[in-house]
Protein backbone atom coordinates (compact mmCIF):
# COMPACT_ATOMS: atom_id res chain seq x y z
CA UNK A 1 74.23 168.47 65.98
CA UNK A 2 72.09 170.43 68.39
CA UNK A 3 73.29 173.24 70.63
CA UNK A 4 72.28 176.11 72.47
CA UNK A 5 73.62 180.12 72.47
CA UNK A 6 72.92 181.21 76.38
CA UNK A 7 73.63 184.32 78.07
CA UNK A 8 74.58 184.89 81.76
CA UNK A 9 74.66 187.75 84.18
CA UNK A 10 76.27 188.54 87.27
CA UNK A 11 75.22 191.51 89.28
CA UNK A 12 78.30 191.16 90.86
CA UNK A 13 80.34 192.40 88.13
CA UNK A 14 77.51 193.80 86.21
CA UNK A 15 78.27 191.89 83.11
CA UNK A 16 76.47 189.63 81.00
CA UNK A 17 78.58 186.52 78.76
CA UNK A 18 77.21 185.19 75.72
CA UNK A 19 78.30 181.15 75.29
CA UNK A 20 76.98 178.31 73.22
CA UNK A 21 76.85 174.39 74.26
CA UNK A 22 75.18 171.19 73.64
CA UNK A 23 74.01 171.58 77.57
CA UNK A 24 73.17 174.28 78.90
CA UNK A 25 73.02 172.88 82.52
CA UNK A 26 76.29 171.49 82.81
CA UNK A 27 78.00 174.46 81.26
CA UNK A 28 76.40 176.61 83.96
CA UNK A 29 77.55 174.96 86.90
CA UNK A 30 81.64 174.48 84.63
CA UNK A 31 81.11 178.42 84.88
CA UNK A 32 80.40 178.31 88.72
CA UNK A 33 83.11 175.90 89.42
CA UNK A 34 86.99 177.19 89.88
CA UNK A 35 88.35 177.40 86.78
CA UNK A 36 90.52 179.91 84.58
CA UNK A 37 89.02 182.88 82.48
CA UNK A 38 86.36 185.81 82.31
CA UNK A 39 83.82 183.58 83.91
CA UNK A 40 86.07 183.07 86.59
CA UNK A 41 85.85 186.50 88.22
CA UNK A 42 82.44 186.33 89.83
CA UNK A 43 80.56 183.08 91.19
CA UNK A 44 76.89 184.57 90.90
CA UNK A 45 76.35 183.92 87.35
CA UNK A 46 72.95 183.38 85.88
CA UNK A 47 71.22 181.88 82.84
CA UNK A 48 69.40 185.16 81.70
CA UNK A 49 68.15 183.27 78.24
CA UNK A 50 68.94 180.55 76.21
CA UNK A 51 67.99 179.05 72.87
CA UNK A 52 68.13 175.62 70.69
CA UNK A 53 69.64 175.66 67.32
C-alpha cells in the first residue's frame, strides 16, 4: 500500500497540519470543502510538502 505524509499551512490561522493519504490531491481539496474538524476553521490551506512511503 502506498501513501503519502503531507503538511499544510494556512496563514490565516498561522498553523500548519500534518496528514497522511493515498492522494494527496483529493485530500486537499476534502480539507477545503465544508466539513467538520481542525481543518475546518480556515479555507486557505496549502500543501507546504509532501512525501511517498
Amino acid at each position: 500500500m502506498e501513501y503519502f505524509v503531507y503538511i499544510l499551512y494556512s496563514q490565516t490561522l498561522d498553523k500548519y497540519y500534518v496528514g497522511s493519504t493515498e492522494d494527496v490531491s483529493h485530500r486537499l481539496r476534502e480539507h477545503l470543502w465544508n466539513h467538520k474538524g481542525f481543518t475546518s476553521r480556515a479555507k486557505d490551506w496549502e500543501l507546504k510538502y509532501s512525501e511517498f512511503f
